[in-house]
N, C-alpha and C. Protein backbone atom coordinates (compact mmCIF):
# COMPACT_ATOMS: atom_id res chain seq x y z
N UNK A 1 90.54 97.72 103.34
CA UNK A 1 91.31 97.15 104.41
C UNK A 1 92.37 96.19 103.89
N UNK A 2 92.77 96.15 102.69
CA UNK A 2 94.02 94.86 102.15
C UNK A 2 93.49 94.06 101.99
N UNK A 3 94.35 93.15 102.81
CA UNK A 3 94.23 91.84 102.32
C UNK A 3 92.72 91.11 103.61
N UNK A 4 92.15 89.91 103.67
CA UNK A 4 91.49 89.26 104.76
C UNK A 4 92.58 88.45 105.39
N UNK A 5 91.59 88.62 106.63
CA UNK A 5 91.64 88.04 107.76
C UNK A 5 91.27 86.90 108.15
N UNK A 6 92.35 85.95 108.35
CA UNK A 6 91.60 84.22 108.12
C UNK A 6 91.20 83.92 109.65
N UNK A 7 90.66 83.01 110.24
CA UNK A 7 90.05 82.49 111.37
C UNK A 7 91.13 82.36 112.07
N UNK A 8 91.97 81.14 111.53
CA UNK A 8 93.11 80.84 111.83
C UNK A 8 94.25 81.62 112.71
N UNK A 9 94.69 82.43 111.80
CA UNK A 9 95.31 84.13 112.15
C UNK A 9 95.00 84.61 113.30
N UNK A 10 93.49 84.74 113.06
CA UNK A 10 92.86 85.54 114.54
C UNK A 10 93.24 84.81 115.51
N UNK A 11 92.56 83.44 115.94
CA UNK A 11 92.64 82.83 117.04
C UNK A 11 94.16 82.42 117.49
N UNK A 12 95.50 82.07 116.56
CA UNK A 12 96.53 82.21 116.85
C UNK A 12 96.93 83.41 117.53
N UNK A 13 96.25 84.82 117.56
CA UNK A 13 97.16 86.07 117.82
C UNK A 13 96.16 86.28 119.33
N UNK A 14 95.38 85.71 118.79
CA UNK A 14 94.19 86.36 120.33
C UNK A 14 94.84 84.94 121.73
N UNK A 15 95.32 83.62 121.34
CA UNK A 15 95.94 83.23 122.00
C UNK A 15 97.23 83.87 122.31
N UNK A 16 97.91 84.27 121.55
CA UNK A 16 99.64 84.90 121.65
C UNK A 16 99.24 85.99 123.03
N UNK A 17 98.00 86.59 122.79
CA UNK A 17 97.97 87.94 123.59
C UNK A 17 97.39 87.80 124.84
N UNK A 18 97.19 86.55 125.52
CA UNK A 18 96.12 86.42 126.40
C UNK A 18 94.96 86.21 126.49
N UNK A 19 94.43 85.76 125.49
CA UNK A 19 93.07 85.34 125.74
C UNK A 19 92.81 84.11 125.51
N UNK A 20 91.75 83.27 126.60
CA UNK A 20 91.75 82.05 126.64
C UNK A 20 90.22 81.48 126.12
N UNK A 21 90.29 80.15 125.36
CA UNK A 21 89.81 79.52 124.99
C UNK A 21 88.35 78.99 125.89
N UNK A 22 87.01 80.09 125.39
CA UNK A 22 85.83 79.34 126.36
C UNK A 22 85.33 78.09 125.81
N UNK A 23 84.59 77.51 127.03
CA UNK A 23 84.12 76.25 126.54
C UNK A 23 83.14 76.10 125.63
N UNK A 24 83.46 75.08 124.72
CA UNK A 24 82.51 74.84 123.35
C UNK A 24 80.89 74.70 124.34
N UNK A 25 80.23 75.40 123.07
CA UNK A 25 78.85 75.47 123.28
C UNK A 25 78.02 75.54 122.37
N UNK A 26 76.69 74.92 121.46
CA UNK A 26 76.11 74.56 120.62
C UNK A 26 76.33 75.34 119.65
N UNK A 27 76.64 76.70 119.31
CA UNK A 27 76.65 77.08 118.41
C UNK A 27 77.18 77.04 117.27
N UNK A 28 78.39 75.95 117.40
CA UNK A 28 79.53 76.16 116.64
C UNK A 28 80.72 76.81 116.68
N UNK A 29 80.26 78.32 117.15
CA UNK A 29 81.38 79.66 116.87
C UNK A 29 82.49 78.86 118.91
N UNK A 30 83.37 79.81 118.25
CA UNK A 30 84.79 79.98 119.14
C UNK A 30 84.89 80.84 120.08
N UNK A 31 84.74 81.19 120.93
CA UNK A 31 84.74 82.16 122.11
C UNK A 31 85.94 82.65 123.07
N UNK A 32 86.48 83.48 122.50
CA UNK A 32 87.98 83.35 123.35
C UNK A 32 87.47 84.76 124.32
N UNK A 33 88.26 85.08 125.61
CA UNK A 33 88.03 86.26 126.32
C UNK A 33 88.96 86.37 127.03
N UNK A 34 89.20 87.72 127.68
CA UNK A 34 90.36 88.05 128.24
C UNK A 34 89.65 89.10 129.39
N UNK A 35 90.06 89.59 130.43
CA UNK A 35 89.81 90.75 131.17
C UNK A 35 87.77 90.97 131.15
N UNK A 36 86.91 90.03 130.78
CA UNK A 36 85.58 90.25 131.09
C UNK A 36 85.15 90.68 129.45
N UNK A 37 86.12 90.75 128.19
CA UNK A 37 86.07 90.78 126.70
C UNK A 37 85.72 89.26 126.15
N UNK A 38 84.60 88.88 125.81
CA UNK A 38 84.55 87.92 124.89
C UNK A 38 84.34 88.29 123.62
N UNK A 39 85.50 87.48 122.68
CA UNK A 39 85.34 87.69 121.33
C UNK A 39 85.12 86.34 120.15
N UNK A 40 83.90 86.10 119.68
CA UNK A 40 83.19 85.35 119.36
C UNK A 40 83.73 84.85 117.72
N UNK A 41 84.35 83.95 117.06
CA UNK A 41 84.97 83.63 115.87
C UNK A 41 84.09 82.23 115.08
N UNK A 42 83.55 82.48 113.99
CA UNK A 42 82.66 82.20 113.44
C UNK A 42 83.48 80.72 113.43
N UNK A 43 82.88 79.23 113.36
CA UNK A 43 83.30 77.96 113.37
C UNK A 43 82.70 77.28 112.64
N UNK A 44 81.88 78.18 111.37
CA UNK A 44 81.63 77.53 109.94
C UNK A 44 81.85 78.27 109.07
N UNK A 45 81.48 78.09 107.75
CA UNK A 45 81.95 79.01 106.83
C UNK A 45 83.10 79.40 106.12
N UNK A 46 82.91 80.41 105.14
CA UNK A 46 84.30 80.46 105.05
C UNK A 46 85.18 80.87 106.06
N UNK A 47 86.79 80.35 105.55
CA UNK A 47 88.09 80.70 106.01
C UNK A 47 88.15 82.39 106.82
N UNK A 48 87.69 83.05 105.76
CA UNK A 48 88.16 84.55 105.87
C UNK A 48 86.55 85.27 106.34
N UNK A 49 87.50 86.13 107.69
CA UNK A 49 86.48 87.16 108.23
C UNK A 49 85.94 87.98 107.50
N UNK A 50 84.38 88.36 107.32
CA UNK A 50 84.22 89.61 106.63
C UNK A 50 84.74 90.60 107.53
N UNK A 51 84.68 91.87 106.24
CA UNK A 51 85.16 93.17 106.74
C UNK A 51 84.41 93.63 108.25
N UNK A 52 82.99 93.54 108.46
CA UNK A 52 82.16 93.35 108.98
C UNK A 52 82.84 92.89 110.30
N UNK A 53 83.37 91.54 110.38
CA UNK A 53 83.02 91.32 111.81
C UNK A 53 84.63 91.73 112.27
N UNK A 54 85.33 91.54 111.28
CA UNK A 54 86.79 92.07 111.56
C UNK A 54 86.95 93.41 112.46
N UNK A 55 85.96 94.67 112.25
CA UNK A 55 85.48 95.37 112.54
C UNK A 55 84.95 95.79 113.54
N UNK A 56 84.18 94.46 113.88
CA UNK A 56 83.58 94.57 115.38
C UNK A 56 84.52 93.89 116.67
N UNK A 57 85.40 92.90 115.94
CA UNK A 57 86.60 92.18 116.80
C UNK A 57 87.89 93.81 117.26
N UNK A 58 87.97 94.36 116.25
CA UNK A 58 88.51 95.25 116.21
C UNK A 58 88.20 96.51 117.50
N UNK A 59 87.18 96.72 117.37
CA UNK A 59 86.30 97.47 118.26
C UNK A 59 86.59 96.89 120.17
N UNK A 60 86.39 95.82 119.99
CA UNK A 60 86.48 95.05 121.34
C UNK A 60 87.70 95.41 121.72
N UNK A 61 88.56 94.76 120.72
CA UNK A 61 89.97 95.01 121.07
C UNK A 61 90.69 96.59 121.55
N UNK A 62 90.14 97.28 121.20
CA UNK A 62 90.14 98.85 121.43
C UNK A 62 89.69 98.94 122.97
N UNK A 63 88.76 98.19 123.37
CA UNK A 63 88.47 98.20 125.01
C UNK A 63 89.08 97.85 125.65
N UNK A 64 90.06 96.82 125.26
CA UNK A 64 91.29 96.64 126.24
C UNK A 64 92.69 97.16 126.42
N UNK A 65 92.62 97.93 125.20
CA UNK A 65 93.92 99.20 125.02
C UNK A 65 94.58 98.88 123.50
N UNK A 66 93.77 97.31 122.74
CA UNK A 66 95.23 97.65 121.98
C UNK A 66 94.55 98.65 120.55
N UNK A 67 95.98 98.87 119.78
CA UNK A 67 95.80 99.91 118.95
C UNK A 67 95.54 99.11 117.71
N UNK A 68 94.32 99.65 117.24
CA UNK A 68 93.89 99.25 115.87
C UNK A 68 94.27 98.95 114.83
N UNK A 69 95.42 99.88 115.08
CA UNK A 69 96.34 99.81 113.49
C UNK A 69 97.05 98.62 113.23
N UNK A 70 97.57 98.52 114.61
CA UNK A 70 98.74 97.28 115.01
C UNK A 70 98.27 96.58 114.73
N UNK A 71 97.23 95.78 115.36
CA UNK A 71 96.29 94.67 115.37
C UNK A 71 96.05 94.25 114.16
N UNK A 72 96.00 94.94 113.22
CA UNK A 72 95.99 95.30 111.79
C UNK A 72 97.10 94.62 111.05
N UNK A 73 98.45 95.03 111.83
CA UNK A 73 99.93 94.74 111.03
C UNK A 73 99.65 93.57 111.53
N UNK A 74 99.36 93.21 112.78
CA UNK A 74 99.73 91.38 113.33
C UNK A 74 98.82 90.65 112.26
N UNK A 75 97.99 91.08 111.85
CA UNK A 75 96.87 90.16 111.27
C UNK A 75 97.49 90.12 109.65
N UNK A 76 98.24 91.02 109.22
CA UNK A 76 98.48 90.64 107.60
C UNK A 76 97.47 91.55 106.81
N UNK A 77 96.91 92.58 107.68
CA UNK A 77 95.27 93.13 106.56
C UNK A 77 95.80 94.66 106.84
């Protein structure tokens, strides 16, 4: 898949596109959602997404129409 995918990145583009910021809740992680999609962004750890969850963010994103590939070019990976 190239290059990674930093936290940062994500949550900048998932704001750009409509999705809003849920309220903090014990876990740490970041919860943004759009259209009944919550997509969950790890809030320890390292910087960079594994391939792994990039993957599964990816997947979600496919339920709301956008195209994988793209999502791909916006992200730098």
């Amino acid at each position: 898949m190239g290059a990674q995918v930093d936290r940062r990145t994500l949550e900048r583009w998932l704001v750009a596109n409509g999705f809003v910021l849920e309220p903090g809740k014990k876990t740490g992680h970041r919860q943004y959602s759009r259209q009944g999609i919550k997509i969950a962004i790890p809030g320890h750890g390292p910087q960079d997404l594994t391939k792994k969850h990039v993957a599964l963010i990816l997947r979600q994103l496919g339920r709301l129409g956008f195209d994988g590939a793209q999502v791909r070019r916006d992200l730098g990976s």
